[in-house]
C-alpha atoms as a PDB file:
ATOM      1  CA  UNK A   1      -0.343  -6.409  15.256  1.00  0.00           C
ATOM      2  CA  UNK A   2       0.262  -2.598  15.495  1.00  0.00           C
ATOM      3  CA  UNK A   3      -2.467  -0.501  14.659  1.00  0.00           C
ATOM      4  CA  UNK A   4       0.295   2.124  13.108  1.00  0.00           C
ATOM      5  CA  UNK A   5       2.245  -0.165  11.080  1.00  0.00           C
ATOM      6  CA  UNK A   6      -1.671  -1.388  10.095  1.00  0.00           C
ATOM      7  CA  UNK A   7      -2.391   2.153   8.996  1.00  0.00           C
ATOM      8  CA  UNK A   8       0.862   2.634   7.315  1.00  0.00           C
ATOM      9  CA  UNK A   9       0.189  -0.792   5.139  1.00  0.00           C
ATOM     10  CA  UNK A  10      -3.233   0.068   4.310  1.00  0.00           C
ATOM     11  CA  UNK A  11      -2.002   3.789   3.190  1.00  0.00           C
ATOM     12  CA  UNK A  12       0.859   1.581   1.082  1.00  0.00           C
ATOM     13  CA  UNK A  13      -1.774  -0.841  -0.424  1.00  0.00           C
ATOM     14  CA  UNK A  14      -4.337   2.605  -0.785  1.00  0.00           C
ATOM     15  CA  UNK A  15      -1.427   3.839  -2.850  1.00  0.00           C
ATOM     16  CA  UNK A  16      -1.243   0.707  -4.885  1.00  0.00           C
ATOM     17  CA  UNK A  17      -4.650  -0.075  -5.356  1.00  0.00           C
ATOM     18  CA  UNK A  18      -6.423   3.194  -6.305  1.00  0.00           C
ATOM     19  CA  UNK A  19      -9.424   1.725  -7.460  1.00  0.00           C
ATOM     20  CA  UNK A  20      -9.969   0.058  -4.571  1.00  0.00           C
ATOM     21  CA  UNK A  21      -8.982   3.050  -2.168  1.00  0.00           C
ATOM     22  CA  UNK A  22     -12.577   3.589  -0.290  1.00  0.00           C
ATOM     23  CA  UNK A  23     -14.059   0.092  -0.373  1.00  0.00           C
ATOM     24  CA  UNK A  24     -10.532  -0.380   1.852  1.00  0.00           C
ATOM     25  CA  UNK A  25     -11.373   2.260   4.259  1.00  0.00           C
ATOM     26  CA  UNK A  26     -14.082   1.353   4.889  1.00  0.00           C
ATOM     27  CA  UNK A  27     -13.466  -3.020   4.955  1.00  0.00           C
ATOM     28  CA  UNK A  28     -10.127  -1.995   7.189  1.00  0.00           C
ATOM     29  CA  UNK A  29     -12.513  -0.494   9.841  1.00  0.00           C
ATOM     30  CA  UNK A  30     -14.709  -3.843   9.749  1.00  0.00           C
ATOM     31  CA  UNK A  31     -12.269  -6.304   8.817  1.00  0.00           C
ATOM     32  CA  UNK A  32      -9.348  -7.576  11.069  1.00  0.00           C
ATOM     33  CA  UNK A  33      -8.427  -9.915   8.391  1.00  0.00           C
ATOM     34  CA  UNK A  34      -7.900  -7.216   6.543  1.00  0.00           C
ATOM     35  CA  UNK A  35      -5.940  -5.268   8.924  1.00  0.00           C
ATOM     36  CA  UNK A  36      -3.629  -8.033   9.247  1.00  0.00           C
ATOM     37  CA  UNK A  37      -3.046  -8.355   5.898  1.00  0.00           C
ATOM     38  CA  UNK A  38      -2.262  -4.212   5.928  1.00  0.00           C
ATOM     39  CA  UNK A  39       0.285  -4.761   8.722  1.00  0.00           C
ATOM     40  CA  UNK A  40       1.766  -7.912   6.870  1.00  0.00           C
ATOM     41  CA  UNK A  41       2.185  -5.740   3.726  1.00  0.00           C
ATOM     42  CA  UNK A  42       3.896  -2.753   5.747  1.00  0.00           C
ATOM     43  CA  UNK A  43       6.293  -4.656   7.281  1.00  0.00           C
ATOM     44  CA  UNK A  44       6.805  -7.049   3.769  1.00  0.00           C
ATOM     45  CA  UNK A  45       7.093  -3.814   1.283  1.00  0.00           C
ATOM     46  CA  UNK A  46       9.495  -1.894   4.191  1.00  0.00           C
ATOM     47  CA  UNK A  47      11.981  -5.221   3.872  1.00  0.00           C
ATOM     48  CA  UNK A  48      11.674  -5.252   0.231  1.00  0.00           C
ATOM     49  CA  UNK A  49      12.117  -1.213  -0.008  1.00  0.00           C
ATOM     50  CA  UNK A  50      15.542  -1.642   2.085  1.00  0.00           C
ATOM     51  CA  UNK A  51      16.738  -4.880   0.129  1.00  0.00           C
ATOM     52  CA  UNK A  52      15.962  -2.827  -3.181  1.00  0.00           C
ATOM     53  CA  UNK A  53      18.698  -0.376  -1.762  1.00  0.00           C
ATOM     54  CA  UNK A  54      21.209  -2.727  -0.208  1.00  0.00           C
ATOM     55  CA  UNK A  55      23.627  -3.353  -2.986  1.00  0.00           C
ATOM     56  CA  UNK A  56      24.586  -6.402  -1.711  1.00  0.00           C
ATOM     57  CA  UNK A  57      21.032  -7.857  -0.897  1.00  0.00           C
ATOM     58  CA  UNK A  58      20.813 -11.208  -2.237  1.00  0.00           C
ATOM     59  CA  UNK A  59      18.352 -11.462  -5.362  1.00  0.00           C
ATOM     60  CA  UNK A  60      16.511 -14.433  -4.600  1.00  0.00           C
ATOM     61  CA  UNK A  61      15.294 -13.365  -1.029  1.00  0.00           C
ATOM     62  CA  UNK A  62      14.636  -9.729  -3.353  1.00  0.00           C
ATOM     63  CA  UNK A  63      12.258 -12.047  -5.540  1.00  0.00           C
ATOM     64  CA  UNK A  64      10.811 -13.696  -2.357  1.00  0.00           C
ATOM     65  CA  UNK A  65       9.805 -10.540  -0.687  1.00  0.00           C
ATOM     66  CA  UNK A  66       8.183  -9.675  -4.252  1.00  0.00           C
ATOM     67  CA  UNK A  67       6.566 -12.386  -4.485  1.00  0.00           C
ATOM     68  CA  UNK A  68       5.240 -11.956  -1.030  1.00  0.00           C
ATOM     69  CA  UNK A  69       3.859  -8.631  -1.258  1.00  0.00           C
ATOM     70  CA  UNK A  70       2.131  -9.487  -4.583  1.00  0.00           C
ATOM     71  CA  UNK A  71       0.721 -12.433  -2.662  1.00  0.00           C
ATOM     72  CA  UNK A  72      -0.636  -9.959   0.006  1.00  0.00           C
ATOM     73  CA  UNK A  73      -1.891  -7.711  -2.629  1.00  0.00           C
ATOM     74  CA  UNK A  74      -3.673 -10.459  -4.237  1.00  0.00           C
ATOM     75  CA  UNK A  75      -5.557 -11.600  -1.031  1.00  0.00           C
ATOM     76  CA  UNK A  76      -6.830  -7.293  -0.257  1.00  0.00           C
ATOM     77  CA  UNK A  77      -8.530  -7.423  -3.651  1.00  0.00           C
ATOM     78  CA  UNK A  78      -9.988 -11.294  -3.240  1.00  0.00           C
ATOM     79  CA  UNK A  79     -10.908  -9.470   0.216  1.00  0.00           C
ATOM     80  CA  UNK A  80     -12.576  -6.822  -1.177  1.00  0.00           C
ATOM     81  CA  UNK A  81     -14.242  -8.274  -4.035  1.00  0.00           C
ATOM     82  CA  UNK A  82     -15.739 -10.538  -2.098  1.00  0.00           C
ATOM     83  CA  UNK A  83     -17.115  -7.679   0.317  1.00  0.00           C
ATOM     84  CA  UNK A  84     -18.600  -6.006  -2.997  1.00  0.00           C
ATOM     85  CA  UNK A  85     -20.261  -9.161  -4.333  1.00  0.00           C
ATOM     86  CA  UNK A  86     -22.244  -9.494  -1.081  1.00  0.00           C
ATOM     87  CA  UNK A  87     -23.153  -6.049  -1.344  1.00  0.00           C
ATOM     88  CA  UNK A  88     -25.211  -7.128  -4.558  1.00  0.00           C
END
């Protein structure tokens, strides 16, 4: 894992999640799982970004890189709502 393409994917998923923007900060500095999951979703929504412009980029691998990144997404918030219910 690169600690840069970490930072990038947690600025990305920052971007995307704004409600969840400083419990992430703060869980990426704590959390490797986390982390991993930022540098996962860097180098996931990069592929997807460049597929999106390839004319010629097949659709169903388009749709699997979507569905990838969602997945991604989906495990940050599980991530972090699980951080905030221990908090309570």
């Amino acid at each position: 894992m690169s600690t840069g393409t970490a930072q990038k994917g947690l600025w990305k998923l920052m971007l995307k999640l704004p409600a969840l923007r400083g419990q992430l900060q703060i869980l990426s500095a704590q959390n490797t799982s986390l982390l991993s999951l930022c540098d996962a979703f860097h180098d996931a929504s990069s592929t997807l970004d460049c597929l999106r412009m390839d004319p010629k980029a097949d659709s169903a691998i388009i749709r699997e890189y979507e569905t990838l990144c969602s997945e991604i997404e989906s495990e940050v918030i599980e991530i972090c709502l699980l951080a905030h219910s221990k908090l309570r």
